[in-house]
Protein backbone atom coordinates (compact mmCIF):
# COMPACT_ATOMS: atom_id res chain seq x y z
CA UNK A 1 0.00 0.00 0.00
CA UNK A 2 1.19 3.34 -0.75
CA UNK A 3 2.26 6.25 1.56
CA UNK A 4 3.54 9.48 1.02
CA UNK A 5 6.79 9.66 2.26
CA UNK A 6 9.27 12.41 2.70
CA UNK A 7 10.91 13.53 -1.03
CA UNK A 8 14.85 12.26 -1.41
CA UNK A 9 16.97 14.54 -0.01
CA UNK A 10 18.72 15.84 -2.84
CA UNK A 11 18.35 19.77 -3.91
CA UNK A 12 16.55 19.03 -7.28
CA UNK A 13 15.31 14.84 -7.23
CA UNK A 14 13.95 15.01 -10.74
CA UNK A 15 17.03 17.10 -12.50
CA UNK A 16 19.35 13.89 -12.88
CA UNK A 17 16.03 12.01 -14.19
CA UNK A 18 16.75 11.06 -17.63
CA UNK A 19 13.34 11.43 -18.54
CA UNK A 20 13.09 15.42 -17.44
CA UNK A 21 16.59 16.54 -18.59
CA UNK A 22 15.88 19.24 -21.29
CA UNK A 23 12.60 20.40 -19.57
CA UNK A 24 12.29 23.77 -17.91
CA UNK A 25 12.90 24.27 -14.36
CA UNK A 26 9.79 26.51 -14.01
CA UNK A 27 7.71 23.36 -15.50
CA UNK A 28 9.38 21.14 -12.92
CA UNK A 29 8.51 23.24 -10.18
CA UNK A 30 4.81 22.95 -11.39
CA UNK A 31 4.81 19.46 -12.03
CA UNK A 32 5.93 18.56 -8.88
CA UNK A 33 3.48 20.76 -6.87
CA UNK A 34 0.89 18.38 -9.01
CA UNK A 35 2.27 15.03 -8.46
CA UNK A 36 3.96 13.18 -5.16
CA UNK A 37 6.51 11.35 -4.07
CA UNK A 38 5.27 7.50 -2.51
CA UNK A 39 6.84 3.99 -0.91
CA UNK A 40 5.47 0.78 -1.71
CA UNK A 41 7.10 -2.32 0.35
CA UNK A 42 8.73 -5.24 -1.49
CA UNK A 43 6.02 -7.34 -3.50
CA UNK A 44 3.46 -4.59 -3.43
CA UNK A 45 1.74 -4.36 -6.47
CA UNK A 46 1.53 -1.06 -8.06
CA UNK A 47 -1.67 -2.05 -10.63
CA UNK A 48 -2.97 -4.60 -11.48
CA UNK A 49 -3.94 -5.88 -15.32
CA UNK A 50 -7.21 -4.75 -16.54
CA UNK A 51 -7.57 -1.76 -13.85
CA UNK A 52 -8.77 1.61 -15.09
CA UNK A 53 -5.59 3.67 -13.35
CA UNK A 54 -4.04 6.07 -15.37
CA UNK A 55 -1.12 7.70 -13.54
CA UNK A 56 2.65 7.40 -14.71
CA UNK A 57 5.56 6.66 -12.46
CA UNK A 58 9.08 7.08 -12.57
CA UNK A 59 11.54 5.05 -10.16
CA UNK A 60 13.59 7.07 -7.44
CA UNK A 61 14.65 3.79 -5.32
CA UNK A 62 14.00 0.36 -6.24
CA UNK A 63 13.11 -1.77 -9.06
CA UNK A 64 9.59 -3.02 -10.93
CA UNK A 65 8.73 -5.90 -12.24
CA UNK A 66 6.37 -5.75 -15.36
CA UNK A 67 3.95 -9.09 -15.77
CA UNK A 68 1.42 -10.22 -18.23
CA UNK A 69 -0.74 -12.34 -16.72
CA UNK A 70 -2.53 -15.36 -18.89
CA UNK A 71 -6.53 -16.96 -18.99
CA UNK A 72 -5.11 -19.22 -16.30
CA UNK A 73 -3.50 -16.60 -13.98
CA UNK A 74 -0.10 -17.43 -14.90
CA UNK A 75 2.73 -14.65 -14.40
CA UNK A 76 5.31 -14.02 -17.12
CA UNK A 77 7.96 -11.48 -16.15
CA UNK A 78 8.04 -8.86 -19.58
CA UNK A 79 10.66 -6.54 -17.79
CA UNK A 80 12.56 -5.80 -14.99
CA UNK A 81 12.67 -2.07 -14.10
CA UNK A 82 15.49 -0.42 -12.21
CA UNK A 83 16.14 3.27 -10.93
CA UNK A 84 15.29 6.08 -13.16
CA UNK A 85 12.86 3.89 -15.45
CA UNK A 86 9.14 4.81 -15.87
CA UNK A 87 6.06 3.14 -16.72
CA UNK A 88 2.62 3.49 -16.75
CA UNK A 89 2.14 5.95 -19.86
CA UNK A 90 0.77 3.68 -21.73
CA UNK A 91 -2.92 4.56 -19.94
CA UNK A 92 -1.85 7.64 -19.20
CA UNK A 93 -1.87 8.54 -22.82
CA UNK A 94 -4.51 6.25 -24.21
CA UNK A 95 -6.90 6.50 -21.21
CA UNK A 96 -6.82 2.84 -21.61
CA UNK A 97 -6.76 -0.09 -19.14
CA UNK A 98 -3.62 -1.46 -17.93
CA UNK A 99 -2.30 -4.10 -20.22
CA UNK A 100 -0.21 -5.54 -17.82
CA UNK A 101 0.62 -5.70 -14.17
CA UNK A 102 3.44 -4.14 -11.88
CA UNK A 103 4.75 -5.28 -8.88
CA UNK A 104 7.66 -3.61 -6.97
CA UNK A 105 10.56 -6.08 -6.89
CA UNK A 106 12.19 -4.17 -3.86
CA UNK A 107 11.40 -1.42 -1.05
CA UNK A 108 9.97 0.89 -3.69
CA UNK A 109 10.20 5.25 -3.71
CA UNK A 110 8.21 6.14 -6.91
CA UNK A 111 7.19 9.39 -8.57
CA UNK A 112 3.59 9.33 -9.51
CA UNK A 113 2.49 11.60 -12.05
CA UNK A 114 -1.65 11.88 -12.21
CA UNK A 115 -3.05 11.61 -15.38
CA UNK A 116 -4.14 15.51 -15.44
CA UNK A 117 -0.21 16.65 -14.97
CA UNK A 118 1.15 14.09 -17.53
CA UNK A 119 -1.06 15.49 -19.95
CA UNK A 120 0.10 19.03 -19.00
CA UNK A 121 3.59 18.60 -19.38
CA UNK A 122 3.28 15.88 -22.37
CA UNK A 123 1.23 18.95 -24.41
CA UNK A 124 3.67 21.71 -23.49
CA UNK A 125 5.71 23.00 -26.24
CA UNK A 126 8.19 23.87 -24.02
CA UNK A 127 9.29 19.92 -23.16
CA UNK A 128 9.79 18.77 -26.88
CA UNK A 129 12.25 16.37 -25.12
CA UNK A 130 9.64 15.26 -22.49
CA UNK A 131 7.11 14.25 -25.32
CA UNK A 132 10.05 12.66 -27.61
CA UNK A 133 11.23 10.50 -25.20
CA UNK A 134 7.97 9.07 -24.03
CA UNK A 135 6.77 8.63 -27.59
CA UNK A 136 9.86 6.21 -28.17
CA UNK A 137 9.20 4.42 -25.79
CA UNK A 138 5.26 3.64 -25.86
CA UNK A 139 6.38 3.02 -29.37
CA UNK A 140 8.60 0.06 -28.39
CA UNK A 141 6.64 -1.03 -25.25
CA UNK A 142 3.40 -1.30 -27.57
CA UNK A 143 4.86 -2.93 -30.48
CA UNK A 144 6.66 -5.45 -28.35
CA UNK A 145 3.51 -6.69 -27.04
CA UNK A 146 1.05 -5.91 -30.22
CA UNK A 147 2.61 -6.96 -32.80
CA UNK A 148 4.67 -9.86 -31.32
CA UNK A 149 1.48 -11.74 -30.15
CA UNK A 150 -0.72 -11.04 -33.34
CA UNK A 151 -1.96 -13.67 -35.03
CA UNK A 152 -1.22 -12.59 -38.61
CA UNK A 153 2.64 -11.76 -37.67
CA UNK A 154 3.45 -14.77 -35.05
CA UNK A 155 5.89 -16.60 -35.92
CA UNK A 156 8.11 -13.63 -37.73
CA UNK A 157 11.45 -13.53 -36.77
CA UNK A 158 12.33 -10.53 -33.91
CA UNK A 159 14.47 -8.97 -36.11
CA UNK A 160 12.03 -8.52 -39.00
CA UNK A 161 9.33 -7.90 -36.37
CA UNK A 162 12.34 -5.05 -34.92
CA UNK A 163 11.79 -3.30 -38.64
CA UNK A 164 8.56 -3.19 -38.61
CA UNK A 165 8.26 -1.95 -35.74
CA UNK A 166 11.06 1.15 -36.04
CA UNK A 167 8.99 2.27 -38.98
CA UNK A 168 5.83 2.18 -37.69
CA UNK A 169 3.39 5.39 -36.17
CA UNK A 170 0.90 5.70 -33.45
CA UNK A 171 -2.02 7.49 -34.48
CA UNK A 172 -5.37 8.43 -32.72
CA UNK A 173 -9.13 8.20 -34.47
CA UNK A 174 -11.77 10.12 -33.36
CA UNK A 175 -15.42 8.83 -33.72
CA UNK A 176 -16.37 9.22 -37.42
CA UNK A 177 -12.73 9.88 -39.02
CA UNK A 178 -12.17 7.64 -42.09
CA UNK A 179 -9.17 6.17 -41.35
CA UNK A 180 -9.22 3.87 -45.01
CA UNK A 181 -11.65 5.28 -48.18
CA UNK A 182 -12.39 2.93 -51.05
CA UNK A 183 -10.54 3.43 -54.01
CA UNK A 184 -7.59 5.12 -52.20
CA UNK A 185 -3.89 3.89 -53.01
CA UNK A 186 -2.88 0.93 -50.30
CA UNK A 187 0.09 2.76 -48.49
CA UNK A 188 -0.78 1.49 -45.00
CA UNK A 189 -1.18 -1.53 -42.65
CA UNK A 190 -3.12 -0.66 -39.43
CA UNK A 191 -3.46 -2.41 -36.13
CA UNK A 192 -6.08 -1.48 -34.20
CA UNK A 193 -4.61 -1.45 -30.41
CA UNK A 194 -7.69 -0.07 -28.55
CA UNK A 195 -11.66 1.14 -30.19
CA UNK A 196 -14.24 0.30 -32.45
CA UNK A 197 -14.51 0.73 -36.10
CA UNK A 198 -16.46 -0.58 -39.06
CA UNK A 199 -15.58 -2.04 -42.47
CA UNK A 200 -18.15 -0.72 -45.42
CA UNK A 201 -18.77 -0.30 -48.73
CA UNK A 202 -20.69 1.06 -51.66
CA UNK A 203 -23.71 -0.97 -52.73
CA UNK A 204 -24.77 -0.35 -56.61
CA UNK A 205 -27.98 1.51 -55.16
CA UNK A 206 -25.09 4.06 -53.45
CA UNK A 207 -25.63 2.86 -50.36
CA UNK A 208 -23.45 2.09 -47.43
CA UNK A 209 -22.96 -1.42 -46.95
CA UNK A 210 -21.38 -2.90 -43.39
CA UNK A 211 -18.86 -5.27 -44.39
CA UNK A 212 -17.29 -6.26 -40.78
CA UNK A 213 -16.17 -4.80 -37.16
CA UNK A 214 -13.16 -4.35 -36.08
CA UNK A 215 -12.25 -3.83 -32.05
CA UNK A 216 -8.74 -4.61 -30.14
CA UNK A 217 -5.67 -6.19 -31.24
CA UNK A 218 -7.58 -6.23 -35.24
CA UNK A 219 -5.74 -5.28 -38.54
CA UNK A 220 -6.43 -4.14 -41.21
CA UNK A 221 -5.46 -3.09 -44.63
CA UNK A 222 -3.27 -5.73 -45.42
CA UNK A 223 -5.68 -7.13 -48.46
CA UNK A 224 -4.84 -4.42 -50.56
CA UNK A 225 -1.20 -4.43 -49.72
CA UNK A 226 -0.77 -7.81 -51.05
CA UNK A 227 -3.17 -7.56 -53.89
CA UNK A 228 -0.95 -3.90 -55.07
CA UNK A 229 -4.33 -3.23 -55.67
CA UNK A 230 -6.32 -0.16 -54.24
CA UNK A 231 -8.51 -0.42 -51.08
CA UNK A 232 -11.38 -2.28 -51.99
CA UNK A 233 -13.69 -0.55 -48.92
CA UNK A 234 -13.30 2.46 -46.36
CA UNK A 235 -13.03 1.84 -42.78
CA UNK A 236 -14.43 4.08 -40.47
CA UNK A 237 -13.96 5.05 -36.62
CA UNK A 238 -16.83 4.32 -34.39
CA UNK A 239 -15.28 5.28 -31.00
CA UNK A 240 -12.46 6.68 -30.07
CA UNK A 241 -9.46 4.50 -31.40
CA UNK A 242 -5.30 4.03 -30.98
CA UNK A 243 -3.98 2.67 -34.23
CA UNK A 244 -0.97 1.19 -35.02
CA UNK A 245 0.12 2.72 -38.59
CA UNK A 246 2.63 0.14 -40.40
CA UNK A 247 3.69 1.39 -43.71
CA UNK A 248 3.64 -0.26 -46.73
CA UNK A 249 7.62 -0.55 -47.47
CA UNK A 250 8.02 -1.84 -44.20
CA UNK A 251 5.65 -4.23 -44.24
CA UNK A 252 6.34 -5.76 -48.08
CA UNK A 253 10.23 -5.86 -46.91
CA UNK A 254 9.44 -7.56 -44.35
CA UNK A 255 7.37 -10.67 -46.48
CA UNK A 256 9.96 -9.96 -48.89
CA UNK A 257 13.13 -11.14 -46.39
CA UNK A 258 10.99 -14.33 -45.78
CA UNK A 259 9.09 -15.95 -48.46
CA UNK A 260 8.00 -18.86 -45.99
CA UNK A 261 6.54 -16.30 -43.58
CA UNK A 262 4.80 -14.52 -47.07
CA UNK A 263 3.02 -17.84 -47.52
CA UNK A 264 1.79 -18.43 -44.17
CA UNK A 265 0.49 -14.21 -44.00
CA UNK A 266 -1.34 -14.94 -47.38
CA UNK A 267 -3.01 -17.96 -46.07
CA UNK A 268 -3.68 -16.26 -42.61
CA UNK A 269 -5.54 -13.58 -44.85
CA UNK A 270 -7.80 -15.67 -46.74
CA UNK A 271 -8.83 -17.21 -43.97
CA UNK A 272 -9.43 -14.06 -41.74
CA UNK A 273 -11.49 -12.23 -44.89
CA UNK A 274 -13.78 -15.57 -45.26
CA UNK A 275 -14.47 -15.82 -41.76
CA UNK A 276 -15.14 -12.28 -40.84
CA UNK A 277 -16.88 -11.18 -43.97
CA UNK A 278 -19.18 -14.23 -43.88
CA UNK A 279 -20.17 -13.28 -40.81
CA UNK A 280 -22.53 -9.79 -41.76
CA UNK A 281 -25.52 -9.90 -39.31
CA UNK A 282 -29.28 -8.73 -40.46
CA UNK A 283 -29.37 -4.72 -40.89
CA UNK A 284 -31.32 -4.06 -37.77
CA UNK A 285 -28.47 -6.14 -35.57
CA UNK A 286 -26.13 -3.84 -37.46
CA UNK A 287 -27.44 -0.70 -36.53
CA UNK A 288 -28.46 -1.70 -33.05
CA UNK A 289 -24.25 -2.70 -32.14
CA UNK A 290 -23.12 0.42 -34.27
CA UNK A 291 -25.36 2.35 -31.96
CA UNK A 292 -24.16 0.62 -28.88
CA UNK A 293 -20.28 1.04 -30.27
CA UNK A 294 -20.37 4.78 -30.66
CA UNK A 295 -22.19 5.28 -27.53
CA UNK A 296 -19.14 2.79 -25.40
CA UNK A 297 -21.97 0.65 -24.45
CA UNK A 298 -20.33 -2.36 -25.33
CA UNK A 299 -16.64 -1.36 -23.82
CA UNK A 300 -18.58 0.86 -20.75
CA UNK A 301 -20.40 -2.06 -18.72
CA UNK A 302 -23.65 -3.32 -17.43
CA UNK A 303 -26.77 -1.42 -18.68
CA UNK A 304 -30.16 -0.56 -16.39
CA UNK A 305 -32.61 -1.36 -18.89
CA UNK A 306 -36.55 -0.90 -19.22
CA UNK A 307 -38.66 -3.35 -20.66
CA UNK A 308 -41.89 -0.71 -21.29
CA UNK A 309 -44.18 -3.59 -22.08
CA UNK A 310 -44.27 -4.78 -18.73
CA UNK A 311 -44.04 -0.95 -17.24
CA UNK A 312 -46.93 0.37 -15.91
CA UNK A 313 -45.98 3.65 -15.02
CA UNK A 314 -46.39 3.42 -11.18
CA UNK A 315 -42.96 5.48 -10.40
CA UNK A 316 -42.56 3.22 -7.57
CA UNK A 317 -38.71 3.16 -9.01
CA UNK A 318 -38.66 6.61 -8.67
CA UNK A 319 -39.47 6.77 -5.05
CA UNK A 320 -37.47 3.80 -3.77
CA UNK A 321 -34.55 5.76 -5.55
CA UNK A 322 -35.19 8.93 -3.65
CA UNK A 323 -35.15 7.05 -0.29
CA UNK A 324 -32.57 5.07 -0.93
CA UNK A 325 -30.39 8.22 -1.11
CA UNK A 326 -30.17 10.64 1.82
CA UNK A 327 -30.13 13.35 -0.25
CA UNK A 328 -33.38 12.80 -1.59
CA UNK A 329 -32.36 13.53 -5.42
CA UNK A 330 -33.86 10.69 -7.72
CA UNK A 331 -30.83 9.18 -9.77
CA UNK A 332 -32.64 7.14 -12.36
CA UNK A 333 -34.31 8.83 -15.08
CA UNK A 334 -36.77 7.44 -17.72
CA UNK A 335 -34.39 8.25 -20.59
CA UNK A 336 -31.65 7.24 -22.61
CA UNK A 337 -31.70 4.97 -26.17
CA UNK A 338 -34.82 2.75 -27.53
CA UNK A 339 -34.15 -0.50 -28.52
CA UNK A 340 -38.10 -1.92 -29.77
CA UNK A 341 -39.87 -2.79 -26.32
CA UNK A 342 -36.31 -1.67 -24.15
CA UNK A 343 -35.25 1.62 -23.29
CA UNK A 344 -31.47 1.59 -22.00
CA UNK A 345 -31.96 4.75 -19.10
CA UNK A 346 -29.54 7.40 -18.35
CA UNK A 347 -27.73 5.01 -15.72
CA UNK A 348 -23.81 5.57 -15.83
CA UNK A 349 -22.00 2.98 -18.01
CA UNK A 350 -18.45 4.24 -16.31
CA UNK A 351 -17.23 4.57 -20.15
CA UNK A 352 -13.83 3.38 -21.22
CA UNK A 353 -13.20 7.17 -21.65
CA UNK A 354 -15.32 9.17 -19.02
CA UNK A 355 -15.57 12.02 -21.52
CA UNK A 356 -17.17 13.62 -17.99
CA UNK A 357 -13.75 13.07 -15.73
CA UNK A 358 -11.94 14.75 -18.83
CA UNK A 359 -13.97 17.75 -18.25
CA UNK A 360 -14.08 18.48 -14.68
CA UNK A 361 -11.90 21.00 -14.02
CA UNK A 362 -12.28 20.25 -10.17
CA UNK A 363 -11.22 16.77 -9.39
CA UNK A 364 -14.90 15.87 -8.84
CA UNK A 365 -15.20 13.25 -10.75
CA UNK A 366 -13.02 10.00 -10.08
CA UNK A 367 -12.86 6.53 -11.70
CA UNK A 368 -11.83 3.68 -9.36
CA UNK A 369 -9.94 0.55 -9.83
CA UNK A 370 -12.78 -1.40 -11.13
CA UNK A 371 -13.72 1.39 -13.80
CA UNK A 372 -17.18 2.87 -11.63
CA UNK A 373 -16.74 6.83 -11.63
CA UNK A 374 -17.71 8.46 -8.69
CA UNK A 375 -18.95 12.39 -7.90
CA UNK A 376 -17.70 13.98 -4.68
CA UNK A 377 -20.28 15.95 -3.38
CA UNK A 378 -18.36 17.73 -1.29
CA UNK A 379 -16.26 19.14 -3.57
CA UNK A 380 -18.41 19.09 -6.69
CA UNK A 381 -19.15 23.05 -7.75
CA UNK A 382 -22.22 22.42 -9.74
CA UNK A 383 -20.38 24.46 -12.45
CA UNK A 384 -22.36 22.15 -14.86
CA UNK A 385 -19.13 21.49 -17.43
CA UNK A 386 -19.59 17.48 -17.07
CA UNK A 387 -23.64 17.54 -17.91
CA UNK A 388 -22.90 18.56 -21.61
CA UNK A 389 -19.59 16.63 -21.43
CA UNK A 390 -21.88 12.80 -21.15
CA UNK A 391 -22.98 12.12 -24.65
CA UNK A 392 -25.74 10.13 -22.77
CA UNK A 393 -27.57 12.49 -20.59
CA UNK A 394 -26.66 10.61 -17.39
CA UNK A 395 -25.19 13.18 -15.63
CA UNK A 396 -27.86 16.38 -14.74
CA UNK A 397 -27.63 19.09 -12.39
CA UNK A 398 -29.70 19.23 -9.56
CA UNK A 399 -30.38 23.06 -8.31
CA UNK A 400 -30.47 23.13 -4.82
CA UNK A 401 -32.33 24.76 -2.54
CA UNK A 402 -31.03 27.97 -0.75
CA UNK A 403 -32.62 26.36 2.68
CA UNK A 404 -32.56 22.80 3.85
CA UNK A 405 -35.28 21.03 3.02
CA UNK A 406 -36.75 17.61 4.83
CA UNK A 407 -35.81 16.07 1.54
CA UNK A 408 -32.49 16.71 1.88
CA UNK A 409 -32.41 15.29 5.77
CA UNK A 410 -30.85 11.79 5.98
CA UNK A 411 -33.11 9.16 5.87
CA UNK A 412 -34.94 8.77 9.56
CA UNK A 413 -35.20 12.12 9.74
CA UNK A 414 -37.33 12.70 6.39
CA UNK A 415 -39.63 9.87 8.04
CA UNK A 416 -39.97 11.98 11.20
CA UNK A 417 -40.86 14.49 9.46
CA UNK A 418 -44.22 12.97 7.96
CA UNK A 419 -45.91 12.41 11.50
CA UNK A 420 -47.86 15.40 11.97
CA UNK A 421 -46.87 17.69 14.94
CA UNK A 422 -44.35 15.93 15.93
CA UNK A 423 -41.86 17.40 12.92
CA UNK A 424 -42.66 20.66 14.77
CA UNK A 425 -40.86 19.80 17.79
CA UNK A 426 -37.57 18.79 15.54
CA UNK A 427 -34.97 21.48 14.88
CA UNK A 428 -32.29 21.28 12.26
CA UNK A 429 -29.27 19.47 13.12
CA UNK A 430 -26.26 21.91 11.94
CA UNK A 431 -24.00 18.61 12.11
CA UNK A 432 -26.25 17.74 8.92
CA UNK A 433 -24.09 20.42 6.59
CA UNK A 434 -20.91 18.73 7.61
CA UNK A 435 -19.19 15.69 5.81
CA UNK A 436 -19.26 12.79 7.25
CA UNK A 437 -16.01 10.88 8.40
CA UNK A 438 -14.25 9.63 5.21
CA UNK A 439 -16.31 11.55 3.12
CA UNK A 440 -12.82 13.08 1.54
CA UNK A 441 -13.83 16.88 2.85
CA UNK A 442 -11.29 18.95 4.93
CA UNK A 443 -12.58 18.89 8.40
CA UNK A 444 -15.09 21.51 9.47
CA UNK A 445 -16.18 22.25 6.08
CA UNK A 446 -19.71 22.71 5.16
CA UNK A 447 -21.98 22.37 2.29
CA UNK A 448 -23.67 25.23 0.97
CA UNK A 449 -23.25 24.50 -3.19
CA UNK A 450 -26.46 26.00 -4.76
CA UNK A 451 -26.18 22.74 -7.42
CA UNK A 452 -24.52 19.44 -7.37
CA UNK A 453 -23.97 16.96 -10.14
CA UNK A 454 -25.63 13.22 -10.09
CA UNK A 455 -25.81 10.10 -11.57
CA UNK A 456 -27.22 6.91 -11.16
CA UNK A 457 -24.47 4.82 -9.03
CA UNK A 458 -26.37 1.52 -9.17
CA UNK A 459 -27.18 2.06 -5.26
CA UNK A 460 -22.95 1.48 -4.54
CA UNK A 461 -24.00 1.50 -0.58
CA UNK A 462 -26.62 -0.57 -0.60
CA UNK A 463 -26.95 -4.56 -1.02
CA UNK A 464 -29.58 -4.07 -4.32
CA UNK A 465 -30.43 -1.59 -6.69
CA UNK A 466 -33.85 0.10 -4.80
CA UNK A 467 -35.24 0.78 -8.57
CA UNK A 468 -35.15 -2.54 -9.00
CA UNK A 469 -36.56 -4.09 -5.81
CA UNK A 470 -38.92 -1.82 -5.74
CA UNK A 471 -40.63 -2.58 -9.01
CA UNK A 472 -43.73 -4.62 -8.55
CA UNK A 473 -43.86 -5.54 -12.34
CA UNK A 474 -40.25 -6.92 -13.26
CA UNK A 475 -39.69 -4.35 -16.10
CA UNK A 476 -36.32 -3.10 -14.87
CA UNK A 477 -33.13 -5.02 -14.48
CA UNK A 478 -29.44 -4.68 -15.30
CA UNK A 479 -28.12 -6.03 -18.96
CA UNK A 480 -25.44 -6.51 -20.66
CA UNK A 481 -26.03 -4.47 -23.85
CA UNK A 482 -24.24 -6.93 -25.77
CA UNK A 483 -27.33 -9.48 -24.90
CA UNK A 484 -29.53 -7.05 -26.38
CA UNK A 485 -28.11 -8.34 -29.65
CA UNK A 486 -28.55 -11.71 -29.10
């Protein structure tokens, strides 16, 4: 477990840092008043694979080991880390899960950089170096792993696999880029590292046709790089993507060195465009996962979903909601996307990339280790920058009011409150506008926000979801949207 310990005791401990030589004192100043200094005991693991962490760390003391960790929970050492090394920008710059796992091989002293001050010092155009350096090495740290363990490239020799490699680009997608047209010149092999895109065409009536998906640790554009032939359909972002860009001389020298390992890529292609391309679903399937793809449904999580053939309208999910929070602020609303008879509601689907986190400029809004973002209430503004910032309308702004109301009491209280006369006799507690232990509020501060933000949290406190057990018809329950699909 980590602890913040006291810095090194040398004048400047991140000036003989390989990593920050070149950058500007002034920016080191700043990026240390962002970031801390923290001790992890020998075996400690620093994260774990598949966590939704994001911060970067650079060694002061110690060493790391770096494991992948298999279907059957087996560990395989990938690296052994000593002082001055750093790790962990991988998510930091993808907003990505961890890929693999680190554990501290010794008594550990780290510097952890948050995700917020990476990003600040990464962008500045006054640490050319900063960004150089770590763009090297998530080069070689991503290629290792991606392209040694495709399927279209095992078996490659490391030092053709090296070429590619050195030659090839990172590049990021944003939903709705083209990142392949139809009829273009084949320059380009892509791997697709993290996101979503689709594979279409032109029908003779002029209209799109979907050909195939494409998600993690895909490729494509290889067809038209063997066939020297131009690309025979467009492929097009859905989400948010990281792409591996492998040029074309690069990839042709490579098949070129090796005419067994040209044979075996050939037949490896065939066999991927017959399976994949056989496998187009009815049009209404198509748009229903397209829709689910470009809103993260698929990557985000569990959905709350209606069935309004069996709702009767009662609101009895409304009201368990409101008492099951001591605020007394509803967190379900009857909204979000249609799917025939089921409506998927505004419920949080803690997104691969909380596009609301991104925007809060207060630290508000958190994401755990499992991937569930949180709001602070106690230090959320109301400043109403995240409510835009959900494409799903999860996240509204509740105004309120300027005096307490029995709403807003915890729960035994509001109950007190209904028995006539004897609410009279009740004052306000003022220990009611103070956080409660562990809330994560300075001591002695009180709450007097004239909005907050909220979301549906899938009743974290409780033991059930009170929408849910309070429905006397059946018509809610959690889904994976994927199901919805069949």
């Amino acid at each position: 477990m980590e602890t913040p310990p006291n810095p090194p005791k040398v004048d400047d401990p991140l000036a003989e840092i390989p990593l920050f030589q070149g950058t500007p004192a002034d920016l080191l100043k700043k990026l240390q008043a962002e970031c801390e200094f923290v001790v992890y005991a020998r075996g400690a693991s620093i994260f774990e694979q598949g966590e939704f962490t994001a911060d970067c760390y650079v060694v002061i003391e110690g060493a790391v080991g770096v494991y992948r960790i298999d279907h059957l929970g087996k560990f395989e050492q990938l690296a052994l880390l000593p002082r001055h090394a750093w790790f962990g920008e991988m998510s930091a710059l993808s907003n990505s899960p961890r890929t693999l796992t680190a554990i501290c091989e010794s008594e550990l002293v780290a510097f952890k950089i948050p995700r917020h001050a990476f990003e600040k010092i990464y962008k500045d155009k006054r640490a050319p170096e900063f960004r150089k350096k770590i763009d090297e090495h998530y080069r070689q740290r991503v290629l290792q792993g991606l392209l040694k363990n495709m399927s279209l490239l095992r078996g490659l020799p490391d030092e053709l696999l090296q070429r590619i490699g050195d030659s090839s680009l990172l590049e990021m997608a944003e939903p709705g880029a083209s990142v392949l047209k139809e009829g273009d010149p084949a320059k380009d092999f892509y791997v697709v590292r993290t996101g979503n895109l689709k594979v279409v065409t032109k029908g003779e009536d002029g209209r799109e046709k979907l050909l195939a998906y494409l998600s993690d640790n895909s490729w494509f554009g290889e067809g038209a790089l063997l066939r020297a032939a131009p690309r025979a359909s467009s492929v097009v972002a859905i989400t948010r993507c990281d792409l591996v860009r492998i040029p074309a001389e690069s990839f042709q020298a490579a098949l070129d060195r090796s005419p067994e390992f040209k044979r075996l890529v050939v037949e490896r292609v065939a066999e991927w465009t017959q399976k994949k391309l056989g496998e187009v679903v009815a049009e209404e399937a198509d748009s229903g996962l397209e829709l689910m793809l470009k809103r993260d449904y698929v990557k985000a999580g569990m959905a709350l979903v209606i069935d309004r053939s069996k709702c009767t309208h009662c609101n009895l999910c409304i009201e368990g909601c409101i008492d099951a929070h001591d605020d007394g602020i509803p967190r379900i609303g009857k909204r979000g996307i249609n799917y025939g008879d089921l409506l998927l509601t505004s419920s949080c689907f803690n997104c691969r990339v909380p596009e609301c986190m991104l925007s809060c400029k207060f630290g508000s809004i958190t994401r755990g280790r499992d991937g569930q973002v949180h709001i602070d209430p106690w230090s959320c503004t109301g400043c109403r920058l995240c409510e835009p910032a959900c494409p799903y309308g999860t996240i509204h702004i509740q105004e309120l009011a300027a005096e307490k109301a029995p709403a807003a009491l915890p729960r035994w209280r509001k109950w007190v409150h209904k028995i006539p006369l004897l609410s009279e006799f009740l004052e306000d507690d003022p220990a009611d506008d103070v956080p409660a232990p562990g809330s994560g509020a300075p001591a002695g501060m009180k709450r007097t926000p004239k909005a907050l933000a909220v979301k549906c949290d899938f009743c974290a406190e409780r033991g059930d979801q009170a929408c849910i057990y309070h429905c006397p018809c059946g018509a809610i329950a959690r889904m994976d949207p994927r199901a919805l699909l069949g």
